[in-house]
C-alpha atoms as a PDB file:
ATOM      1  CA  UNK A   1       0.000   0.000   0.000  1.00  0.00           C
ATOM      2  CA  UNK A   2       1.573   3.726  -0.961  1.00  0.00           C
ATOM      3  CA  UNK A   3       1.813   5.908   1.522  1.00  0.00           C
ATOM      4  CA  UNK A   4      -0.015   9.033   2.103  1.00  0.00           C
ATOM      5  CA  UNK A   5       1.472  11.148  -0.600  1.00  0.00           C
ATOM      6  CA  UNK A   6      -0.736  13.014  -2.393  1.00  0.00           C
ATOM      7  CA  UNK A   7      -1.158  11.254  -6.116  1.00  0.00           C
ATOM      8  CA  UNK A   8      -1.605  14.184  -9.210  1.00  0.00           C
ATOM      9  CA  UNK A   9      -4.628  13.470 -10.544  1.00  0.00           C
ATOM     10  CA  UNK A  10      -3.112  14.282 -14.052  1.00  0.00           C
ATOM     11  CA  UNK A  11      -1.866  10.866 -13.935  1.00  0.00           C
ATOM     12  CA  UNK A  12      -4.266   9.078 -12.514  1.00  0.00           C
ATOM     13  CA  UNK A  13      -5.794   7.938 -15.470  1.00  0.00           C
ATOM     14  CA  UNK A  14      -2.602   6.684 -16.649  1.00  0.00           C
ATOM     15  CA  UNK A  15      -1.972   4.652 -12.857  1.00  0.00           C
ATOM     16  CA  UNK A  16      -1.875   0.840 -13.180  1.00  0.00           C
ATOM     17  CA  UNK A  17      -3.789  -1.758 -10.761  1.00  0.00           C
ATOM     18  CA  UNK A  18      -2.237  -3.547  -7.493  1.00  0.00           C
ATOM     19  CA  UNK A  19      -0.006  -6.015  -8.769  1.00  0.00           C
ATOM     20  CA  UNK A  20       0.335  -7.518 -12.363  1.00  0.00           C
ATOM     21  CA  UNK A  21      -2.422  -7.691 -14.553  1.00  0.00           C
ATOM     22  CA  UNK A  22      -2.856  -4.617 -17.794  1.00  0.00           C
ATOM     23  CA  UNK A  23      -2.803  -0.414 -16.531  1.00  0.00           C
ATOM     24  CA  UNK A  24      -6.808   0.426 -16.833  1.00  0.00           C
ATOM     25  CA  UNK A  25      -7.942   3.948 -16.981  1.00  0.00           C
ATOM     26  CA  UNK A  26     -10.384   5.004 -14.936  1.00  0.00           C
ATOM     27  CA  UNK A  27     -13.570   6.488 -16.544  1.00  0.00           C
ATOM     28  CA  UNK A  28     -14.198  10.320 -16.001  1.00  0.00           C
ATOM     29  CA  UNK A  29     -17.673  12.441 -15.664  1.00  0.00           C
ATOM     30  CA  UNK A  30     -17.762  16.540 -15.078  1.00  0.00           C
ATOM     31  CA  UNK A  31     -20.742  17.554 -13.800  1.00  0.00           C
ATOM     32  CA  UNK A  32     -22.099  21.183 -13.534  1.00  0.00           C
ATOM     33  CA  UNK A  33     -24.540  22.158 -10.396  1.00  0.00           C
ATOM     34  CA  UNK A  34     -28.040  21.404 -10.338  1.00  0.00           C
ATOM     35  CA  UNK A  35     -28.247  24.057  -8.355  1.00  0.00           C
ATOM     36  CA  UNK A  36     -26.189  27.161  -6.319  1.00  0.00           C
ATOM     37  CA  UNK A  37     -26.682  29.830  -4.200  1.00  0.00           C
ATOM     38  CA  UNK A  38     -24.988  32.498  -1.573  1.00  0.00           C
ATOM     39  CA  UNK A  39     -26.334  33.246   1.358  1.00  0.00           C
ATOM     40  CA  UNK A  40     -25.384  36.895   2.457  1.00  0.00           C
ATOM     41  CA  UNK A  41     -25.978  37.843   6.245  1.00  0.00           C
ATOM     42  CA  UNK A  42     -28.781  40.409   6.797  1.00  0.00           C
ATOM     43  CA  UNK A  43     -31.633  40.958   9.316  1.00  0.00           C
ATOM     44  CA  UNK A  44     -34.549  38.545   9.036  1.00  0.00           C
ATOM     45  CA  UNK A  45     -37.388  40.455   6.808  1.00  0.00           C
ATOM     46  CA  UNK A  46     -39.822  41.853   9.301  1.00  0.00           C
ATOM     47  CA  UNK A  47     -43.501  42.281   7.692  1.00  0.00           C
ATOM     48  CA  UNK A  48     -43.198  44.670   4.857  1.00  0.00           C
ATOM     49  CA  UNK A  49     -39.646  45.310   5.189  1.00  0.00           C
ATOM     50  CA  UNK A  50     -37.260  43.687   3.373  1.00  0.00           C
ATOM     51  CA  UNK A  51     -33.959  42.968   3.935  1.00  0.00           C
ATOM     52  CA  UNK A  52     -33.367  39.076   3.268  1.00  0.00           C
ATOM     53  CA  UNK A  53     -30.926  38.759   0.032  1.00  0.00           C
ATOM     54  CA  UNK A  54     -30.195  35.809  -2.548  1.00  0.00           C
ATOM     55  CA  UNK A  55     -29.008  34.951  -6.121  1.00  0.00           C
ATOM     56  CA  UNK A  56     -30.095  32.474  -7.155  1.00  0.00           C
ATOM     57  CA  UNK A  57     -30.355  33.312 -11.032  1.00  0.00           C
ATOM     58  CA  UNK A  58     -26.865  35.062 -10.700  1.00  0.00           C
ATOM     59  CA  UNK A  59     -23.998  34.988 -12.395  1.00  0.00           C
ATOM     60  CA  UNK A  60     -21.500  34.708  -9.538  1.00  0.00           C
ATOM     61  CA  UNK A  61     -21.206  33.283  -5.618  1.00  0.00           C
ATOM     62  CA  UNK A  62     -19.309  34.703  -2.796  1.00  0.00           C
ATOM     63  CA  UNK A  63     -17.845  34.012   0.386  1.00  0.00           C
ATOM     64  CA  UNK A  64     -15.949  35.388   3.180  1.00  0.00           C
ATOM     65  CA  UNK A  65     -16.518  38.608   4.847  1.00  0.00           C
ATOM     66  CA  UNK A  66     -16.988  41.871   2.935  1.00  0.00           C
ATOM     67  CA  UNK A  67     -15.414  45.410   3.630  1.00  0.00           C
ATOM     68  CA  UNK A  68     -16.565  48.680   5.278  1.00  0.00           C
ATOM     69  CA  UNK A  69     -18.589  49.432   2.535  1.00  0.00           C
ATOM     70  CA  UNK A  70     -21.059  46.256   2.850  1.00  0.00           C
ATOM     71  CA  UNK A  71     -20.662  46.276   6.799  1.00  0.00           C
ATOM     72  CA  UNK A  72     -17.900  43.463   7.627  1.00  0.00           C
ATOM     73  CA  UNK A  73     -20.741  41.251   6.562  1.00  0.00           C
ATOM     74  CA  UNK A  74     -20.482  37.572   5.757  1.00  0.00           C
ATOM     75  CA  UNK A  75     -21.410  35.310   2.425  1.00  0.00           C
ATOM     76  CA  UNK A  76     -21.087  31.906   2.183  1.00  0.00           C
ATOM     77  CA  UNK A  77     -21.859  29.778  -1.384  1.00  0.00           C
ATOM     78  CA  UNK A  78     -24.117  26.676  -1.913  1.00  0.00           C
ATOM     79  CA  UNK A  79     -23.464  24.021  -4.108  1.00  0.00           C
ATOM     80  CA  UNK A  80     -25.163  20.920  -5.181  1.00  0.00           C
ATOM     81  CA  UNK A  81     -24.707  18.324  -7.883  1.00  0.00           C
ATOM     82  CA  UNK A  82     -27.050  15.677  -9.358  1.00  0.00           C
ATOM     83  CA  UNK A  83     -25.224  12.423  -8.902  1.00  0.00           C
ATOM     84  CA  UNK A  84     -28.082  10.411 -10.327  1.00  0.00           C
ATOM     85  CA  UNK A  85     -28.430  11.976 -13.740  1.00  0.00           C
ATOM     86  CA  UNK A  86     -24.666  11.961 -14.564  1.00  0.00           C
ATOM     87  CA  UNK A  87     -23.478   8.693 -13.615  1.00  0.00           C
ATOM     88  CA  UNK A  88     -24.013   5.159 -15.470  1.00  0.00           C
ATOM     89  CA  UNK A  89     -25.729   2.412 -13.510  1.00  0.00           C
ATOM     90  CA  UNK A  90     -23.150   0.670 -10.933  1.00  0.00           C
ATOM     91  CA  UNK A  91     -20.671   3.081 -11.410  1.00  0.00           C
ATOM     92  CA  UNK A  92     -17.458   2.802  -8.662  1.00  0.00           C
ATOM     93  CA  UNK A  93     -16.515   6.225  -7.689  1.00  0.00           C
ATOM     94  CA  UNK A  94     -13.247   6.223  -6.782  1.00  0.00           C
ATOM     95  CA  UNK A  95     -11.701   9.904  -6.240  1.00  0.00           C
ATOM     96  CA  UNK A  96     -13.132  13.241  -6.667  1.00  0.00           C
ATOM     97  CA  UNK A  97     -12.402  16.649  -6.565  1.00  0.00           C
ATOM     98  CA  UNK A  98     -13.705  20.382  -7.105  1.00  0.00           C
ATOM     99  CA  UNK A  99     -13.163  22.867  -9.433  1.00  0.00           C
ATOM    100  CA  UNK A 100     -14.656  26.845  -8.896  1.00  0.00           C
ATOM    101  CA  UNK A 101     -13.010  29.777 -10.853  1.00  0.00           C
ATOM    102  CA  UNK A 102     -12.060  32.844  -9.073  1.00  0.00           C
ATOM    103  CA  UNK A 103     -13.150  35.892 -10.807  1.00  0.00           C
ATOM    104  CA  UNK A 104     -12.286  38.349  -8.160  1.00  0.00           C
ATOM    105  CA  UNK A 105     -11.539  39.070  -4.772  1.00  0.00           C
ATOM    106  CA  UNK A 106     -10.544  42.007  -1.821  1.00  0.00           C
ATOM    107  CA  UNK A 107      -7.611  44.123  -3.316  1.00  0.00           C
ATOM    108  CA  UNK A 108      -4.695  43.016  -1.313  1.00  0.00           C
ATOM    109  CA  UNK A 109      -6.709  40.137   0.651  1.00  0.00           C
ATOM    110  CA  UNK A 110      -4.647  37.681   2.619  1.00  0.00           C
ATOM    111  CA  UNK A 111      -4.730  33.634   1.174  1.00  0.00           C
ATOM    112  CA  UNK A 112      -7.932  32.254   2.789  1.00  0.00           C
ATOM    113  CA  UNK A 113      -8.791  28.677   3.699  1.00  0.00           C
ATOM    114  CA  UNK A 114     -11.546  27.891   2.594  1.00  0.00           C
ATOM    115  CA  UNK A 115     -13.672  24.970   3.751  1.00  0.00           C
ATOM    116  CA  UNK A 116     -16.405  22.197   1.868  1.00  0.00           C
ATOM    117  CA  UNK A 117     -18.736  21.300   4.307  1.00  0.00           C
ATOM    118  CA  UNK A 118     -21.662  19.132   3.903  1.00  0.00           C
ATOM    119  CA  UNK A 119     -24.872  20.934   3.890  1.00  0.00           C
ATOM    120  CA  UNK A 120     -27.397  19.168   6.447  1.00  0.00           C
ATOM    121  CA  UNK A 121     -30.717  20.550   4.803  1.00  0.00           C
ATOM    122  CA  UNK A 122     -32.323  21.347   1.696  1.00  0.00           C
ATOM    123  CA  UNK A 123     -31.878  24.726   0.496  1.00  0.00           C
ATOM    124  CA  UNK A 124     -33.485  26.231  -2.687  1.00  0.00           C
ATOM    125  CA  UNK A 125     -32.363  28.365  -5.749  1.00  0.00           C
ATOM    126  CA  UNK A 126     -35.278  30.829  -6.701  1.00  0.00           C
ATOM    127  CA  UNK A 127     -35.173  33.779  -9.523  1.00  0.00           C
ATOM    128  CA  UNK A 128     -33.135  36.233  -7.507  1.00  0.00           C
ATOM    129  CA  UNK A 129     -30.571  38.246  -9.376  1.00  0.00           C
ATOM    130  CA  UNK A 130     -27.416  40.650  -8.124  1.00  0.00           C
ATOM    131  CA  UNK A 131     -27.058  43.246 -10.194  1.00  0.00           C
ATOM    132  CA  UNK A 132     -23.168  44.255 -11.352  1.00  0.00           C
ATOM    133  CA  UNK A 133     -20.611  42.956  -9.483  1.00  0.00           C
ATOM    134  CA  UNK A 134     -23.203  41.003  -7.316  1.00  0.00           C
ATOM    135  CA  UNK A 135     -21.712  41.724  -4.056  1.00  0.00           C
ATOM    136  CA  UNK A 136     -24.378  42.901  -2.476  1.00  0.00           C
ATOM    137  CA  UNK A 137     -27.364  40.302  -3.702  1.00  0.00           C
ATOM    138  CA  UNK A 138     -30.681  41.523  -4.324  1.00  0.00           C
ATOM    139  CA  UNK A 139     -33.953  40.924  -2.832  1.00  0.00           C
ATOM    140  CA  UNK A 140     -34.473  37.283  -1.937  1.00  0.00           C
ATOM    141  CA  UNK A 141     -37.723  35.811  -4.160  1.00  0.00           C
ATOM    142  CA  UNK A 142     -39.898  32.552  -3.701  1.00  0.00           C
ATOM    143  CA  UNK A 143     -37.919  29.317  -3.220  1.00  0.00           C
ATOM    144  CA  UNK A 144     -34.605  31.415  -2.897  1.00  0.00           C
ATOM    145  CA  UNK A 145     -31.595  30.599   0.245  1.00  0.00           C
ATOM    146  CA  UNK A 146     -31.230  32.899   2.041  1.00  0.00           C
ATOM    147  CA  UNK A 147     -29.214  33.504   5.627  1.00  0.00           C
ATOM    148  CA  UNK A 148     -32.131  32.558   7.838  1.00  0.00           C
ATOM    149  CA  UNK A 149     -34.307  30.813   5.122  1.00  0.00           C
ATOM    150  CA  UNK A 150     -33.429  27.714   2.998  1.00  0.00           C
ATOM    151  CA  UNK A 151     -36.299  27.795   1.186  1.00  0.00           C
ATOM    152  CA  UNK A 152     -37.599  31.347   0.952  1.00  0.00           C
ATOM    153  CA  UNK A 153     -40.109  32.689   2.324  1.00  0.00           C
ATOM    154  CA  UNK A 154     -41.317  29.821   4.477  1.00  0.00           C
ATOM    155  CA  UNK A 155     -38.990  27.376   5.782  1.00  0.00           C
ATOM    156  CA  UNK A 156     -36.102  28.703   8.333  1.00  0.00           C
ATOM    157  CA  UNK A 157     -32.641  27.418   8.894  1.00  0.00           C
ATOM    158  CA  UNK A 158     -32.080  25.653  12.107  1.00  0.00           C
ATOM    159  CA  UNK A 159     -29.179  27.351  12.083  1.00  0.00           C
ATOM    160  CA  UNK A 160     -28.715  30.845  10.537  1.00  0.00           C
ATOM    161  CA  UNK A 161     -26.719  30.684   7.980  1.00  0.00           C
ATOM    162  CA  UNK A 162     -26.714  27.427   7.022  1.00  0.00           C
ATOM    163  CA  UNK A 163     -27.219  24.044   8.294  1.00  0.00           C
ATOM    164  CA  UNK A 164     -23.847  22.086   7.684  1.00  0.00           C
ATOM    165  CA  UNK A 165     -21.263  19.788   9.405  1.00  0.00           C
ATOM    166  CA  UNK A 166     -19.072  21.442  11.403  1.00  0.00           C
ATOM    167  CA  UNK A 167     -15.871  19.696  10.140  1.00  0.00           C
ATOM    168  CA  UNK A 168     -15.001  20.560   6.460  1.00  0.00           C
ATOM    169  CA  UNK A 169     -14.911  17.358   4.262  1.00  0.00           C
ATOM    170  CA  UNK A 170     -12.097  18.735   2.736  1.00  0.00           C
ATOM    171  CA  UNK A 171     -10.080  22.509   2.722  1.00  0.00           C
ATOM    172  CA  UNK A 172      -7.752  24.262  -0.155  1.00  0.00           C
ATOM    173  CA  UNK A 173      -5.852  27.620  -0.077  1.00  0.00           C
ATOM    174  CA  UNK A 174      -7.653  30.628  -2.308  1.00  0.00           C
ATOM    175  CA  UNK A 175      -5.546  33.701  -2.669  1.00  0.00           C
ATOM    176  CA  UNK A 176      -5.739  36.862  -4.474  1.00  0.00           C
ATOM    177  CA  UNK A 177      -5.161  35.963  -8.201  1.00  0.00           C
ATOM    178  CA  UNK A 178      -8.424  34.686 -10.783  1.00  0.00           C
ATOM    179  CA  UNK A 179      -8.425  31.438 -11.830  1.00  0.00           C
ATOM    180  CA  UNK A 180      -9.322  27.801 -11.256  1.00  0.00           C
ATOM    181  CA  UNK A 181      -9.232  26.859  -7.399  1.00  0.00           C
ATOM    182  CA  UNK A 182      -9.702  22.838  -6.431  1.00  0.00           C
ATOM    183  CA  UNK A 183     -10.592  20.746  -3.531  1.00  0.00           C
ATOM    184  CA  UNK A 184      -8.638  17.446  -4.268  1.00  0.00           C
ATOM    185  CA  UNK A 185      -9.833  14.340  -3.251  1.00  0.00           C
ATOM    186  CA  UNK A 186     -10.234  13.725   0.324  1.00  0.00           C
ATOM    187  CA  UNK A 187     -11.648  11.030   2.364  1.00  0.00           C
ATOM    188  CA  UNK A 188     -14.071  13.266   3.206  1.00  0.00           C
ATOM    189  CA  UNK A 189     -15.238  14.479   0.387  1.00  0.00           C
ATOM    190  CA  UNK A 190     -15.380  11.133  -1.166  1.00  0.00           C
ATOM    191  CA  UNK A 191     -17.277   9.685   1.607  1.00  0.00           C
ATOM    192  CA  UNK A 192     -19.689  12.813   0.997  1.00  0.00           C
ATOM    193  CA  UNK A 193     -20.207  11.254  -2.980  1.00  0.00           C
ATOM    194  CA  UNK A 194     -19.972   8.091  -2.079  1.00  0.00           C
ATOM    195  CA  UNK A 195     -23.487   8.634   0.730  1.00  0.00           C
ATOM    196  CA  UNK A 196     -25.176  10.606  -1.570  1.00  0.00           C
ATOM    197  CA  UNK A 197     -24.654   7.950  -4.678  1.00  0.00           C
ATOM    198  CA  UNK A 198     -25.989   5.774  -1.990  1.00  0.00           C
ATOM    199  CA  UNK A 199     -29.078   7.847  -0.437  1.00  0.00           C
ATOM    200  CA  UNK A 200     -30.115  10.476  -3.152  1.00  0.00           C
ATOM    201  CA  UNK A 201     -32.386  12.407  -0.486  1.00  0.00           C
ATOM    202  CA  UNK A 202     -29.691  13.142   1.897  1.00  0.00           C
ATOM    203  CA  UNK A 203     -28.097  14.919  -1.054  1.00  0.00           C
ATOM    204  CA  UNK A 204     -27.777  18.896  -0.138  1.00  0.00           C
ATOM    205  CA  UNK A 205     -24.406  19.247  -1.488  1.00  0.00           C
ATOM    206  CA  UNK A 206     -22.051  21.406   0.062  1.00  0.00           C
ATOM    207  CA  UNK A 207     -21.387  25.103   1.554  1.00  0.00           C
ATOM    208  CA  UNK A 208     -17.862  27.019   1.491  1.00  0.00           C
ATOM    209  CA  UNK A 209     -17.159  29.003   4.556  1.00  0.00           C
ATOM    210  CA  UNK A 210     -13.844  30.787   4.876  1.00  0.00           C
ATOM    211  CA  UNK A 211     -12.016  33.840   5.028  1.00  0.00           C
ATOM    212  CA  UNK A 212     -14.514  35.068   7.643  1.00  0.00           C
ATOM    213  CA  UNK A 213     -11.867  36.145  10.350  1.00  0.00           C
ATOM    214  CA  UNK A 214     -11.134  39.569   9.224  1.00  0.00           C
ATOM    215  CA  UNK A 215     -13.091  41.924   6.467  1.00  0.00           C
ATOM    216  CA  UNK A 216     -11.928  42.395   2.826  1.00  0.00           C
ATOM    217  CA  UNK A 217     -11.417  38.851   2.285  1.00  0.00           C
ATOM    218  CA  UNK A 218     -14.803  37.707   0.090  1.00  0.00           C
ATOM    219  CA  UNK A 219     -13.920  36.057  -2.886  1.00  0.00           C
ATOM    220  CA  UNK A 220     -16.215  35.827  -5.723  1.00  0.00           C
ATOM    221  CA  UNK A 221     -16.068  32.238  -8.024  1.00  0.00           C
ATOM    222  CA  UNK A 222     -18.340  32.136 -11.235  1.00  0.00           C
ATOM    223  CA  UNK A 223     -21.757  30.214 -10.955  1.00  0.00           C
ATOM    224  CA  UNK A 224     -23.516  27.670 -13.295  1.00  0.00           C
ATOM    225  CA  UNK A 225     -25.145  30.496 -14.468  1.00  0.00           C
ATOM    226  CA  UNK A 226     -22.025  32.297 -15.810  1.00  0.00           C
ATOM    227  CA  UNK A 227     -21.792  32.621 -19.476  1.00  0.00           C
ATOM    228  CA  UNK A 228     -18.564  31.088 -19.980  1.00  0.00           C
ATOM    229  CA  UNK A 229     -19.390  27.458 -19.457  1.00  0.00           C
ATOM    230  CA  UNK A 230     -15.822  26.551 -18.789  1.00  0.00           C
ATOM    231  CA  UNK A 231     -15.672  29.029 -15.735  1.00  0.00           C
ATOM    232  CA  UNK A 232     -18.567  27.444 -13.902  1.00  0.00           C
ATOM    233  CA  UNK A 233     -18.158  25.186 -11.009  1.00  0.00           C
ATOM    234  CA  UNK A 234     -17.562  21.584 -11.808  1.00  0.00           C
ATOM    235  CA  UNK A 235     -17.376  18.140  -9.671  1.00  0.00           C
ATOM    236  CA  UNK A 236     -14.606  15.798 -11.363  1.00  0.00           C
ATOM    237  CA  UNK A 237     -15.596  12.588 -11.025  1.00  0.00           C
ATOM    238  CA  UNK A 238     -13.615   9.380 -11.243  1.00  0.00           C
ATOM    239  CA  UNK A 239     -15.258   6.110 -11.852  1.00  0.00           C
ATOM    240  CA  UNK A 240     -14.649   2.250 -12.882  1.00  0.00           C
ATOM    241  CA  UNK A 241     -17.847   0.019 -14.058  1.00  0.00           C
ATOM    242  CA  UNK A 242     -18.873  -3.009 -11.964  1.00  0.00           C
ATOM    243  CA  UNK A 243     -18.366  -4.947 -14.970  1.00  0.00           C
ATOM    244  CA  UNK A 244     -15.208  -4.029 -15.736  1.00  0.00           C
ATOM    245  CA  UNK A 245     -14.277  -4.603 -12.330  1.00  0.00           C
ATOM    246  CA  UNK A 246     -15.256  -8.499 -12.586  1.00  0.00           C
ATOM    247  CA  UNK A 247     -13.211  -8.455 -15.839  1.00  0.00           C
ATOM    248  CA  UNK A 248     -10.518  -7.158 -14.810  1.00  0.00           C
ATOM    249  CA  UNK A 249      -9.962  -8.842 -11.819  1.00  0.00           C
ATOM    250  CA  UNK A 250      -8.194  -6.341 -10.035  1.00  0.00           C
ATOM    251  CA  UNK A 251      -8.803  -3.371  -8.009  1.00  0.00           C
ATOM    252  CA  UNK A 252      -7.577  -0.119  -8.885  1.00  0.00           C
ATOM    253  CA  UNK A 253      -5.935   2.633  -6.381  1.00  0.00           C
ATOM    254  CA  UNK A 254      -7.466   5.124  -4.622  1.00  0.00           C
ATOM    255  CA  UNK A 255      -5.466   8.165  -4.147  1.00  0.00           C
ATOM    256  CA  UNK A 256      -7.623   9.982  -1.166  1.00  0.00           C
ATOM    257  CA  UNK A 257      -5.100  10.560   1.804  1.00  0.00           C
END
């Protein structure tokens, strides 16, 4: 058994199988979101007033904490991919990882770790849309996340600001500069793909909370709903068939640490 050195997963496609026996590639799928959100701290709408905001039609998610100019207020981004529609029947995950592209963040803001945790309850994406930059949301509409509602207008968070395991199921560096950040594969965050293959309904993907320590350190990452496809989040996953399992006769590495 390797030790715990992390494998590139450039080449694991190319890895061969325990002992002798013909190198096999693994099988790859990249799936979009189904659905994604960011929930942006504000008081609770009371009667006519509003002040709960979403984006759930946006182009863009945030999180981390914001500057003087939005209050030192928090945003954390939803995720959530459709297992069942992407994969083939008795498909064998066996790593994946994360992909979100950067498009801005703070001027100057310190490298932020930034966390994956597994959302606990379902959360919705309504018509909601941030005008320019998007910082700042916009009024939350029906079906919508929001901080203290998952589902907009009527059912709450038991936790404001989202319902998630405290433990991140895995954690990556995002500093200053645009471009493609990932969450390799972890035990965790296989073990998160590998439950919801398993039990569809407990699927409520995941939330990223970081940078929340100090203000001027939101970072903004493209959504599904960006216009350039290859900029939108994306869920790498690695796969062999069960029949080509039995075939083979071998089993094939997995490079979580």
């Amino acid at each position: 058994m390797p030790g715990k050195a992390c494998v590139s997963f450039l080449s694991l496609l190319a890895l061969a199988a325990w002992g002798s026996g013909p190198a096999r590639a693994w099988e790859k799928v990249t799936i979009e979101p189904a659905m994604d959100n960011t929930l942006y701290e504000s008081p609770l709408d009371q009667g006519e007033q509003k002040f709960e905001l979403s984006n759930g039609a946006g182009n863009f998610l945030f999180s981390g904490r914001t500057g003087l100019d939005a209050g030192f207020r928090l945003r954390r981004a939803l995720l959530k991919f459709d297992l069942e529609a992407s994969l083939p029947p008795g498909a064998l995950i066996r790593a994946v990882e994360l992909t979100v592209y950067q498009s801005r963040a703070a001027p100057q803001s310190p490298p932020a770790q930034m966390g994956l945790h597994r959302v606990l309850q379902a959360w919705g994406e309504g018509a909601s849309k941030a005008i320019g930059a998007g910082g700042q949301g916009n009024y939350a509409e029906t079906g919508d996340a929001t901080w203290h509602h998952r589902i907009f207008p009527g059912d709450l968070w038991d936790t404001a600001g989202g319902q998630f395991v405290e433990s991140p199921s895995a954690v990556t560096t995002i500093g200053e500069a645009t471009g493609d950040y990932q969450w390799a594969c972890s035990q965790g965050l296989l073990g998160d793909v590998l439950e919801w293959q398993e039990l569809p309904n407990a699927n409520f993907g995941w939330i990223i909370v970081g940078g929340e320590e100090a203000g001027y350190s939101a970072h903004r990452f493209n959504s599904r709903e960006n216009e350039l496809s290859e900029q939108r989040p994306r869920l790498s996953v690695y796969f062999d068939r069960e029949s080509t399992l039995f075939e083979s006769g071998f089993e094939t590495l997995t490079p979580c640490p």
